[in-house]
C-alpha atoms as a PDB file:
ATOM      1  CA  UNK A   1     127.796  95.817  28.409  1.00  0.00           C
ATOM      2  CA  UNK A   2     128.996  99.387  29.578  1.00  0.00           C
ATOM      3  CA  UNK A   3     127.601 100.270  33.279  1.00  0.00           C
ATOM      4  CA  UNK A   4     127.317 103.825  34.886  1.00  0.00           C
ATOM      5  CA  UNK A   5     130.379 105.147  36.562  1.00  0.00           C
ATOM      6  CA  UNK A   6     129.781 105.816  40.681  1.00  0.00           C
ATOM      7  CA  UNK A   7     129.616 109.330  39.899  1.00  0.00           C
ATOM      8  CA  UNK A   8     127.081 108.742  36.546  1.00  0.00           C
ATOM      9  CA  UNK A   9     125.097 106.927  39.434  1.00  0.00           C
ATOM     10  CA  UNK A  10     124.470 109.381  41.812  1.00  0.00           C
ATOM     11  CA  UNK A  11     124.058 112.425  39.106  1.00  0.00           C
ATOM     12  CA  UNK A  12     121.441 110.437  37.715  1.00  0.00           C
ATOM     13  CA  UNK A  13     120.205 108.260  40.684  1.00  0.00           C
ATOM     14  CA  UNK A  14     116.290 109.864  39.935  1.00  0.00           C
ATOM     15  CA  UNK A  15     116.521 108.917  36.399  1.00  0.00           C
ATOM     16  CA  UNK A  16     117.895 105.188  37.156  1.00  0.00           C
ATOM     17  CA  UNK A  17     115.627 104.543  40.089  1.00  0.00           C
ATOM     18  CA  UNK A  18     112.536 105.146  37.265  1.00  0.00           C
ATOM     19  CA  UNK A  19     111.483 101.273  35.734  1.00  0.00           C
ATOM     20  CA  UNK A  20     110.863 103.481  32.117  1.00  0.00           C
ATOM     21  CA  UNK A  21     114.530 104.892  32.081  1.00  0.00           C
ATOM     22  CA  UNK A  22     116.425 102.662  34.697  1.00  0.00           C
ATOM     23  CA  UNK A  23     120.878 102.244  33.995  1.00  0.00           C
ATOM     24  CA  UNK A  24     119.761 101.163  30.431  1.00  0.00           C
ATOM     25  CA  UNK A  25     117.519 104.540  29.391  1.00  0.00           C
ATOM     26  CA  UNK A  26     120.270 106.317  31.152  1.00  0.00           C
ATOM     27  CA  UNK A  27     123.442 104.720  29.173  1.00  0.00           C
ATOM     28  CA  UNK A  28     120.847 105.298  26.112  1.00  0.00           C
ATOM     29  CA  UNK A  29     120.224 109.506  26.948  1.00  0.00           C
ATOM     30  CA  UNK A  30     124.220 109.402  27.120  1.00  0.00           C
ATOM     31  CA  UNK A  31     125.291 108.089  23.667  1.00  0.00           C
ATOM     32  CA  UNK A  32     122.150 110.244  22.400  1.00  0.00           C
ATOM     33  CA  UNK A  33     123.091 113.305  19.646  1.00  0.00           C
ATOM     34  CA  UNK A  34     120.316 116.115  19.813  1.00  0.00           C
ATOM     35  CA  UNK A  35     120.284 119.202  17.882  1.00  0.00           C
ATOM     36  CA  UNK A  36     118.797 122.003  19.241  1.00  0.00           C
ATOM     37  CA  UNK A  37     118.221 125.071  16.667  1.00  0.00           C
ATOM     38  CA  UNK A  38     118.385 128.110  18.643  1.00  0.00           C
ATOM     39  CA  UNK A  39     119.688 129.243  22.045  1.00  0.00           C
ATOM     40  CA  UNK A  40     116.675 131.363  22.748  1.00  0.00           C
ATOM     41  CA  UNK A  41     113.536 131.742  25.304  1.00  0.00           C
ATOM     42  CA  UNK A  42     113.030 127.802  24.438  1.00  0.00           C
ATOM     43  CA  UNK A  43     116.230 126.344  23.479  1.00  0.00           C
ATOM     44  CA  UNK A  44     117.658 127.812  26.922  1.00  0.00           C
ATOM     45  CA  UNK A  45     115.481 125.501  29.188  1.00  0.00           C
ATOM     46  CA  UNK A  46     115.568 122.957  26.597  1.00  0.00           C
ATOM     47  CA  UNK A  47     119.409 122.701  26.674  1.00  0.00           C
ATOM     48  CA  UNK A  48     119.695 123.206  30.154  1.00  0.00           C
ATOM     49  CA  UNK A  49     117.386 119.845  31.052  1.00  0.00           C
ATOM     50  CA  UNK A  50     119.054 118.115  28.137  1.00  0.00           C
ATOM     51  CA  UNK A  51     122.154 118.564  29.959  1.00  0.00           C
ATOM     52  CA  UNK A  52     121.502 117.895  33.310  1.00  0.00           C
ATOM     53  CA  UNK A  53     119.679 114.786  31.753  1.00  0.00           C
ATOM     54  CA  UNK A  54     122.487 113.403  30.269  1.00  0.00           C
ATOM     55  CA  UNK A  55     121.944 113.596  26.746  1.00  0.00           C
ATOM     56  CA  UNK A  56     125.553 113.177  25.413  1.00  0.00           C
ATOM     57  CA  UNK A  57     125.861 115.164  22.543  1.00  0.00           C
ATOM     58  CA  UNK A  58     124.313 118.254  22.200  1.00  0.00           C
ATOM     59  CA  UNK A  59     124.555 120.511  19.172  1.00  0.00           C
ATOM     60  CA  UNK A  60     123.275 123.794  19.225  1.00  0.00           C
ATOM     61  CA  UNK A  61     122.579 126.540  15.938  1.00  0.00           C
ATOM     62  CA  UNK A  62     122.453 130.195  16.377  1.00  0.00           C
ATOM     63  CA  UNK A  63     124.168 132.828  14.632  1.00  0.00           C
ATOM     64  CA  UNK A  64     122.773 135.792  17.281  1.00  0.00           C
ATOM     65  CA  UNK A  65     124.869 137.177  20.223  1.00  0.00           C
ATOM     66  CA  UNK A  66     123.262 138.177  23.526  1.00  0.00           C
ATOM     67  CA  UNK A  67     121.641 141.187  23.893  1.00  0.00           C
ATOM     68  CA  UNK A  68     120.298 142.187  27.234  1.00  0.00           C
ATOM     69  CA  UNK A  69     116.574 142.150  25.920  1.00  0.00           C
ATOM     70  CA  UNK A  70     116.968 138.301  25.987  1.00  0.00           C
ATOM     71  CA  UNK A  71     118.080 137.935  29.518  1.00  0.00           C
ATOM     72  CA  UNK A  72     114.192 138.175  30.548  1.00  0.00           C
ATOM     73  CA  UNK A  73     113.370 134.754  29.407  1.00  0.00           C
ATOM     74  CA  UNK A  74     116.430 133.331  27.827  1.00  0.00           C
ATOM     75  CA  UNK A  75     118.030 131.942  30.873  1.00  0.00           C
ATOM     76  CA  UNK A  76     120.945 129.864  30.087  1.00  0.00           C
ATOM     77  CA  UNK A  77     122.726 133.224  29.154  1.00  0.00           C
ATOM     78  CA  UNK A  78     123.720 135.971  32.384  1.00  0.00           C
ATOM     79  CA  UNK A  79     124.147 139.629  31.839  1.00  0.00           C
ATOM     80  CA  UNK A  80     128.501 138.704  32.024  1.00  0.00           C
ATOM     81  CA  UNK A  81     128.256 137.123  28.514  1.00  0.00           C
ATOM     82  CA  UNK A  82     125.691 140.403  26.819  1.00  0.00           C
ATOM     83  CA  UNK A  83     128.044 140.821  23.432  1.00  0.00           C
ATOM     84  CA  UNK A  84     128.840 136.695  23.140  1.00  0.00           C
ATOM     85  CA  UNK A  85     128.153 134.153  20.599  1.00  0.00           C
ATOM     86  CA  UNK A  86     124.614 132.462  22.633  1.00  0.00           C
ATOM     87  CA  UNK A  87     126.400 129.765  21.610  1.00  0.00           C
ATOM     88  CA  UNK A  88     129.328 129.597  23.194  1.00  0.00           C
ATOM     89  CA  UNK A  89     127.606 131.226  26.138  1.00  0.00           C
ATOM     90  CA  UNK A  90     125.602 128.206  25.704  1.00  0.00           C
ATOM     91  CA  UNK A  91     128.543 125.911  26.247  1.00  0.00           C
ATOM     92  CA  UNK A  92     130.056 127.860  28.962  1.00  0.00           C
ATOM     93  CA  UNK A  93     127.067 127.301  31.058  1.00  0.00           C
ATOM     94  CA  UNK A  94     126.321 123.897  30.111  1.00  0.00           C
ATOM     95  CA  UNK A  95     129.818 123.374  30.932  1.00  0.00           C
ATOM     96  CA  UNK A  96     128.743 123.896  34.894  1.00  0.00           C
ATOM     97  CA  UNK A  97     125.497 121.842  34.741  1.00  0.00           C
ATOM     98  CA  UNK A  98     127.036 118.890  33.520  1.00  0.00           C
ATOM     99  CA  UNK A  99     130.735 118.627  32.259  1.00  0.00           C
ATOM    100  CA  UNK A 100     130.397 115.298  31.029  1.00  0.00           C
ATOM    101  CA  UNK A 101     127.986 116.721  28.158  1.00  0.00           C
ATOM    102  CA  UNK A 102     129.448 117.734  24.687  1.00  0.00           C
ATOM    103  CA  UNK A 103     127.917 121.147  23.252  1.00  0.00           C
ATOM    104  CA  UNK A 104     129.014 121.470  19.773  1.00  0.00           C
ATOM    105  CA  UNK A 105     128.203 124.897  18.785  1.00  0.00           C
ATOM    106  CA  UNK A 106     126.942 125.922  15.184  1.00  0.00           C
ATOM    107  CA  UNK A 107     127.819 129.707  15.078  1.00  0.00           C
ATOM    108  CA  UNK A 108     125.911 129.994  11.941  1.00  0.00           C
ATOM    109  CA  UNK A 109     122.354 130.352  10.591  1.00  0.00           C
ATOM    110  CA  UNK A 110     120.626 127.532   9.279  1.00  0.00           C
ATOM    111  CA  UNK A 111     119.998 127.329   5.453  1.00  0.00           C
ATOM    112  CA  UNK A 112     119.379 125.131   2.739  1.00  0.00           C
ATOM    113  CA  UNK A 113     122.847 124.830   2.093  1.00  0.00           C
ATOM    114  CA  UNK A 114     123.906 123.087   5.434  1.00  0.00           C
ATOM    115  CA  UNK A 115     120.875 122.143   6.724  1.00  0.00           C
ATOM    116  CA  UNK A 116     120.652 118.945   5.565  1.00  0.00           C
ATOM    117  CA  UNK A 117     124.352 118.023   6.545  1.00  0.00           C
ATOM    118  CA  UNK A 118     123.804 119.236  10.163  1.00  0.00           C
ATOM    119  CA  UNK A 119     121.091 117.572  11.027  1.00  0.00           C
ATOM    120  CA  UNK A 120     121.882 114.347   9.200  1.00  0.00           C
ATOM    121  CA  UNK A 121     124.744 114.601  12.056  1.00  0.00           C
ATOM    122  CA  UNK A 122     121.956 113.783  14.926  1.00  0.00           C
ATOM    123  CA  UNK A 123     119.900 111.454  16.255  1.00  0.00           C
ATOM    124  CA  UNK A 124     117.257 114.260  16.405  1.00  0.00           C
ATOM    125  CA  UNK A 125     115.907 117.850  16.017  1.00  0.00           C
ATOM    126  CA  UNK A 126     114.598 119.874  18.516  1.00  0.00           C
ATOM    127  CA  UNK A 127     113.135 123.316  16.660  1.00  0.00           C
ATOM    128  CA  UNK A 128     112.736 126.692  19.474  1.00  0.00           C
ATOM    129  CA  UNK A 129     113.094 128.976  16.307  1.00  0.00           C
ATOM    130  CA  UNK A 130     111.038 131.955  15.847  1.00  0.00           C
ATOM    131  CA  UNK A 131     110.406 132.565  11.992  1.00  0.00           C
ATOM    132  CA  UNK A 132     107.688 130.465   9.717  1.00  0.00           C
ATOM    133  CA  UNK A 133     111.473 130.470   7.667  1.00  0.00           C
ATOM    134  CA  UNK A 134     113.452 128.441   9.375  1.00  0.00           C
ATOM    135  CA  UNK A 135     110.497 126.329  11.114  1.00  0.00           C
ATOM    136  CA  UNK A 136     109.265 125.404   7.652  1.00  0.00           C
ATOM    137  CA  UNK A 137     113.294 124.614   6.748  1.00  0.00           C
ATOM    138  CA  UNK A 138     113.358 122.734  10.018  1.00  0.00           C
ATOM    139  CA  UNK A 139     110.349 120.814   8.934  1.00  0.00           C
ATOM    140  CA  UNK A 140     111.869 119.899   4.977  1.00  0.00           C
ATOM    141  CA  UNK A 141     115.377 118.903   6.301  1.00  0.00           C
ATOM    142  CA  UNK A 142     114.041 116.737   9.370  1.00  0.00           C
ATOM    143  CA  UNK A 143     111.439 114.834   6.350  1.00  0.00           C
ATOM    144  CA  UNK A 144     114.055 114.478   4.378  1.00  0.00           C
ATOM    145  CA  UNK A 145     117.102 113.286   6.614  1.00  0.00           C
ATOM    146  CA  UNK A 146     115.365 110.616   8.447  1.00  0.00           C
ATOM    147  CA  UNK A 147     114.883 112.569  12.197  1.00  0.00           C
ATOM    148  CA  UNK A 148     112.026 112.950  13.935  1.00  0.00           C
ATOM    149  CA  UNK A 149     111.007 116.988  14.971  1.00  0.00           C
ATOM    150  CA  UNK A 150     110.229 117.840  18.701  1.00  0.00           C
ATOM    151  CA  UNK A 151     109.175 121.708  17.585  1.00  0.00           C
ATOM    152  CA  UNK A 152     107.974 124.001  20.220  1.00  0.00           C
ATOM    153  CA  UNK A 153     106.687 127.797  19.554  1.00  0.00           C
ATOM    154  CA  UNK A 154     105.518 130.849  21.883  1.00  0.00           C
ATOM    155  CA  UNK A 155     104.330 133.984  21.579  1.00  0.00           C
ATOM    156  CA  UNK A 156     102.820 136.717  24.630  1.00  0.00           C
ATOM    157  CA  UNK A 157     100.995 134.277  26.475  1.00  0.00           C
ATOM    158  CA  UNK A 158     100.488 131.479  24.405  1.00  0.00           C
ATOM    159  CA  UNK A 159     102.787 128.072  23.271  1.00  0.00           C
ATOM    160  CA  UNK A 160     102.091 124.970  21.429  1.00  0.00           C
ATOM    161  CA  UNK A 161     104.321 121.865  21.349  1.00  0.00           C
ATOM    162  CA  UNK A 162     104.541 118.898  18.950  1.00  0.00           C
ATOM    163  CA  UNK A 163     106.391 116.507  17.381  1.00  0.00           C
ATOM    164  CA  UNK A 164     106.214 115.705  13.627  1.00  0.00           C
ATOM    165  CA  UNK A 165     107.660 111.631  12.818  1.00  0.00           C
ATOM    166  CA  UNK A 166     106.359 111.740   8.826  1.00  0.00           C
ATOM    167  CA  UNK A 167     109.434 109.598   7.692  1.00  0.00           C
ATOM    168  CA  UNK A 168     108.456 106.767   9.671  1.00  0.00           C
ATOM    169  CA  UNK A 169     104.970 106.128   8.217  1.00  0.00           C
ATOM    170  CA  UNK A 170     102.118 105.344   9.899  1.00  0.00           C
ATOM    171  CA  UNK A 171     102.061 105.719  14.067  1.00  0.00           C
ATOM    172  CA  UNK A 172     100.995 102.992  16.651  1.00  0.00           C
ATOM    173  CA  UNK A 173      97.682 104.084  15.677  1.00  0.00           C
ATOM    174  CA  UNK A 174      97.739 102.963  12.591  1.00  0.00           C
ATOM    175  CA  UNK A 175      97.867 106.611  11.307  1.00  0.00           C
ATOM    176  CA  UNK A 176     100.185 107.996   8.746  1.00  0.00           C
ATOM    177  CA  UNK A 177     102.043 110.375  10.844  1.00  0.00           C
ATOM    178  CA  UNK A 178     102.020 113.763  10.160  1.00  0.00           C
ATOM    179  CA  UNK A 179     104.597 116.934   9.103  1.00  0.00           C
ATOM    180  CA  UNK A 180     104.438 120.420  10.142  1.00  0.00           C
ATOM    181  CA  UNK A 181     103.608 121.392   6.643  1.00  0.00           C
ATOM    182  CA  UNK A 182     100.574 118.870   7.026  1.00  0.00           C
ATOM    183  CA  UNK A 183      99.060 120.848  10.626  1.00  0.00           C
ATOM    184  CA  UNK A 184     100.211 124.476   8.948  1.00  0.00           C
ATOM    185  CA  UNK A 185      99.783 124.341   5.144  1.00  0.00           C
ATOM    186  CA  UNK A 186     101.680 126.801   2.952  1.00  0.00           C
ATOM    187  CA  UNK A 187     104.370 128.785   4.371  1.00  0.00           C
ATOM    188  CA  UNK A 188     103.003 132.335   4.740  1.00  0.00           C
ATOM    189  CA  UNK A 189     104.587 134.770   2.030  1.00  0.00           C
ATOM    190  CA  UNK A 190     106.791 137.485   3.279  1.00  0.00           C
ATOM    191  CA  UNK A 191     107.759 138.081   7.024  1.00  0.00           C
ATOM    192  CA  UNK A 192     104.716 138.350   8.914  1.00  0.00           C
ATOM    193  CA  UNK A 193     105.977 140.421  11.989  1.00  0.00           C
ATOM    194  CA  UNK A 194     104.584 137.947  14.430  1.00  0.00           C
ATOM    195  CA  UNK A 195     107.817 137.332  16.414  1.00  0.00           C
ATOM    196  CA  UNK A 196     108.719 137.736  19.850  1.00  0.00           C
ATOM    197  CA  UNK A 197     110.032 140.673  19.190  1.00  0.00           C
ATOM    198  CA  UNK A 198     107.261 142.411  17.604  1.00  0.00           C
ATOM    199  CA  UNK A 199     104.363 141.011  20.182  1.00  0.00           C
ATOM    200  CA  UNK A 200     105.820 139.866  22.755  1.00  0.00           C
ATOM    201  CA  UNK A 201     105.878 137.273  25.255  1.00  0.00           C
ATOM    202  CA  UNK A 202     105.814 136.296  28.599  1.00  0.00           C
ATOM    203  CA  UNK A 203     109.716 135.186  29.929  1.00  0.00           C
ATOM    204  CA  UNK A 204     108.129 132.338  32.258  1.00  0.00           C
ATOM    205  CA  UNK A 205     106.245 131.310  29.504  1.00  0.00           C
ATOM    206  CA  UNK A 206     109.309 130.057  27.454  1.00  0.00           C
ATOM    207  CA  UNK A 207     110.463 127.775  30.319  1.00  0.00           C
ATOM    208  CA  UNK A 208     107.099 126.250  30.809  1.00  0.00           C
ATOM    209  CA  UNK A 209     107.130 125.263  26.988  1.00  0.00           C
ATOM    210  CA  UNK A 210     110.754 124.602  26.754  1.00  0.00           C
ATOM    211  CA  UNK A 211     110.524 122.254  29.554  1.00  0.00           C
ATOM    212  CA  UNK A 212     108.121 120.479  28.159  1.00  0.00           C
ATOM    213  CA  UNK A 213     109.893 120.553  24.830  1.00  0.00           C
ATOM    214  CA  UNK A 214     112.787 118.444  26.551  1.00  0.00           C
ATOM    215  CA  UNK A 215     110.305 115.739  28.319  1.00  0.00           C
ATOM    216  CA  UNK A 216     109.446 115.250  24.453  1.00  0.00           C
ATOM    217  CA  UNK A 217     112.529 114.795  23.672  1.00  0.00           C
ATOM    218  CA  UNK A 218     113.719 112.629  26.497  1.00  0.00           C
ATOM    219  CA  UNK A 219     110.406 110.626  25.307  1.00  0.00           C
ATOM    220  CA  UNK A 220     111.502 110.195  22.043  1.00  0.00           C
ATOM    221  CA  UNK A 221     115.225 108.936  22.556  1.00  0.00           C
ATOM    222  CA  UNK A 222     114.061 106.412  25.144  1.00  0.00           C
ATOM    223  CA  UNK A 223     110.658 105.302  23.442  1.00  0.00           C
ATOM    224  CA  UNK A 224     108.879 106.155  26.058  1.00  0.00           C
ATOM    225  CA  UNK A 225     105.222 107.042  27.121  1.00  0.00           C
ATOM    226  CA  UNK A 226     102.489 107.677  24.306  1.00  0.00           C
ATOM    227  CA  UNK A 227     104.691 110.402  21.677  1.00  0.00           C
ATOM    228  CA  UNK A 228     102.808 113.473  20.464  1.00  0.00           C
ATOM    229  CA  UNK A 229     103.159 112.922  17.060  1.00  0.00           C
ATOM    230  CA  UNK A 230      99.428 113.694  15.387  1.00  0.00           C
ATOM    231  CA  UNK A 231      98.648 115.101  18.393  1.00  0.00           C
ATOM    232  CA  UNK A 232      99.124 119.628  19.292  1.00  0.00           C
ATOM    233  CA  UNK A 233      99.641 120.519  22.827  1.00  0.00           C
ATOM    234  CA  UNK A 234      98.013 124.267  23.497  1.00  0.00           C
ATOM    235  CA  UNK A 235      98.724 125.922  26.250  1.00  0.00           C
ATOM    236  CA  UNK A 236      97.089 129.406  27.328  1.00  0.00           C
ATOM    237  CA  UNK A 237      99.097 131.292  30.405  1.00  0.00           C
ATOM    238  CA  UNK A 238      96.605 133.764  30.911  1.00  0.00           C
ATOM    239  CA  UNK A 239      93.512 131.329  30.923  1.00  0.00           C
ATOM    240  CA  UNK A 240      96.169 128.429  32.946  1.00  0.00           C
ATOM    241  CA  UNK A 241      94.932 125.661  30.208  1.00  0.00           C
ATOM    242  CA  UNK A 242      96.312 123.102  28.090  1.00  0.00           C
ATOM    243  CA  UNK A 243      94.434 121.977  25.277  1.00  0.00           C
ATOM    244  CA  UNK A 244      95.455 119.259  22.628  1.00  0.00           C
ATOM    245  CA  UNK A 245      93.732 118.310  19.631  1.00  0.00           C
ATOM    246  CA  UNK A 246      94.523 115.679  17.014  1.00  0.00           C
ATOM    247  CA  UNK A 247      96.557 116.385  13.699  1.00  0.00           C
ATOM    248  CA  UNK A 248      96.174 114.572  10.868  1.00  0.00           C
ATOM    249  CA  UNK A 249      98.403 113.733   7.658  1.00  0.00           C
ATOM    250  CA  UNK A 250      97.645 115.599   4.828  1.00  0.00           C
ATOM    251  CA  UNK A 251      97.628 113.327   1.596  1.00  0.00           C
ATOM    252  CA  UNK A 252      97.856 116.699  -0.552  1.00  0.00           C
ATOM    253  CA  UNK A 253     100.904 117.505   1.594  1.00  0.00           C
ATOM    254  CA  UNK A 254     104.361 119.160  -0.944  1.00  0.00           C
ATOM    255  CA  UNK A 255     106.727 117.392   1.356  1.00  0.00           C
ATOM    256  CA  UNK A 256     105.006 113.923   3.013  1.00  0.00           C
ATOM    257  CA  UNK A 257     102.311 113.469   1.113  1.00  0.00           C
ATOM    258  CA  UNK A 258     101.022 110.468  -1.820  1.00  0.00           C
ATOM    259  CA  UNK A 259     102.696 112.838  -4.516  1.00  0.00           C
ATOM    260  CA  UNK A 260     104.940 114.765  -3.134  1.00  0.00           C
ATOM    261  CA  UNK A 261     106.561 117.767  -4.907  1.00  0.00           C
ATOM    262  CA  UNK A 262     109.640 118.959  -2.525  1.00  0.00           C
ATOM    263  CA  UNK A 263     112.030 116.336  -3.223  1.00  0.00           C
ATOM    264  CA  UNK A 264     115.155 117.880  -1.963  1.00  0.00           C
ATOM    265  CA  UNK A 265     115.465 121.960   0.018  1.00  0.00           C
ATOM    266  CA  UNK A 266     116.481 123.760  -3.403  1.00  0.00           C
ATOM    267  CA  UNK A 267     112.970 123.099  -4.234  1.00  0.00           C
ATOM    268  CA  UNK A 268     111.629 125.790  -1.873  1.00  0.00           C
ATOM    269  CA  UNK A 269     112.111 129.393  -1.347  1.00  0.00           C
ATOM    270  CA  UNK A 270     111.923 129.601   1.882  1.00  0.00           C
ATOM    271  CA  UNK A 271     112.679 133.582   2.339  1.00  0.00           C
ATOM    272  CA  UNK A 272     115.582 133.065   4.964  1.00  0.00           C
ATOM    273  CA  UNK A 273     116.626 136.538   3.902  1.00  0.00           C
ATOM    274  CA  UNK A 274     113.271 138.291   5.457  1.00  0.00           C
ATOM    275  CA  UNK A 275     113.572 136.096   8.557  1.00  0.00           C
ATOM    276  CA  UNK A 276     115.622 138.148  11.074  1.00  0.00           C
ATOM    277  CA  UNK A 277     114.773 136.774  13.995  1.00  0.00           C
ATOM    278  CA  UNK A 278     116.697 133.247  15.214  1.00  0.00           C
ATOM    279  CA  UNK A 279     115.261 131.883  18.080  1.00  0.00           C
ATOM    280  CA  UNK A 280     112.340 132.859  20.737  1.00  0.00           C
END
């Protein structure tokens, strides 16, 4: 049975001296694979914590470079790296937190055409993206490869967090488990200008909800605590409250449901070409 190193012991002495994680969790986090789409206002905390965690491999997607509007709430890029790939300013700085963590970088937007393929390469999906587009791709290509969804979303002062297990069936509960397609119905037509950038959003705010985002995560690679699948966290800055309320499978659902009609991606359009935006 492989042990922790010295070193891997004292990096992650707070993790191991926890009876739900303990050297076991720990050894578990670090032959983990987690793909995180987007290096944005949530994908930066979210990779960050993943790191210093000790999730092994880490794969990030984003096709964007930094721009110095970001640096106000996308914090695992600096103002040196405005003009870089996020990432490979992603790796650099993960790099620092924890060098024993692999960041594979995906300098590329996700599509139909390789979605499937990169996240079948994971052990799960982690979703900070900020167009119905790709969050409804997300959704599809999770379903279909067999990972569960930790998908997180903000916008001014308001986030909601969740995670979405439909190809496993029915929850502890007894429950079928739900899909994102199940809580949010048909993908809006068009672009709907309802992005960060159009609205947008308090920088604090995406750590909050990107934090969170990894303790999901985390959650879900150990098997830990009660998951949030069927269930949508809803948290309001301005008011300081966190609501959840219970989601339900939808039998009518395209994707999960008894008759399902999206068998495979080139079943939807998903409008990738009106979704601009990549991450929060």
């Amino acid at each position: 049975m492989m042990e922790l190193d010295d070193s891997q012991l004292e990096r992650y002495a707070r993790h191991v001296v926890l009876p739900e994680i303990d050297e076991e969790g720990q050894l578990k986090l670090l032959g983990s694979r987690v793909l995180v789409i987007g290096a944005g206002g949530l994908g930066s905390p979210l990779l960050l914590y993943l790191a210093a965690a000790g999730v092994g491999h880490i794969g990030v997607v984003d096709d964007d470079v930094v721009d110095l509007s970001n640096l106000q709430r996308q914090v695992v890029h600096d103002t040196t790296r405005v003009g870089s790939p996020k990432v490979e300013s992603a790796r650099a700085r993960l790099k620092e937190v924890n060098p024993e963590v692999v960041l594979e970088p995906h300098h590329t937007r996700l599509t139909p055409a390789n979605a499937l393929d990169l996240i079948g390469d994971y052990d799960l999906v982690a979703d900070g993206s900020d167009n119905f587009a790709t969050r409804y791709l997300v959704n599809d290509a999770s379903y279909l490869a067999g990972r569960p969804l930790v998908s997180a979303a903000i916008m001014r002062f308001d986030g909601q967090l969740s995670v979405f297990r439909a190809h496993q069936g029915h929850g502890e509960d007894g429950k079928a488990n739900p899909c994102y397609r199940c809580l949010f119905g048909e993908q809006p037509p068009g672009d709907p200008k309802q992005s960060c950038a159009d609205v947008g959003v308090l920088g604090a705010l995406a750590g909050a909800i990107g934090s969170l985002q990894a303790i999901e995560v985390v959650k879900e690679l150990l098997g830990i605590g009660r998951s949030m699948s069927g269930r949508l966290m809803l948290y309001d800055a301005l008011e300081s409250s966190f609501r959840t309320v219970k989601v339900s499978a939808d039998p009518d659902c395209p994707l999960c449901g008894e008759n399902p009609r999206i068998r495979q991606l080139g079943d939807v359009d998903y409008g990738l070409a009106e979704a601009v935006c990549a991450a929060e």
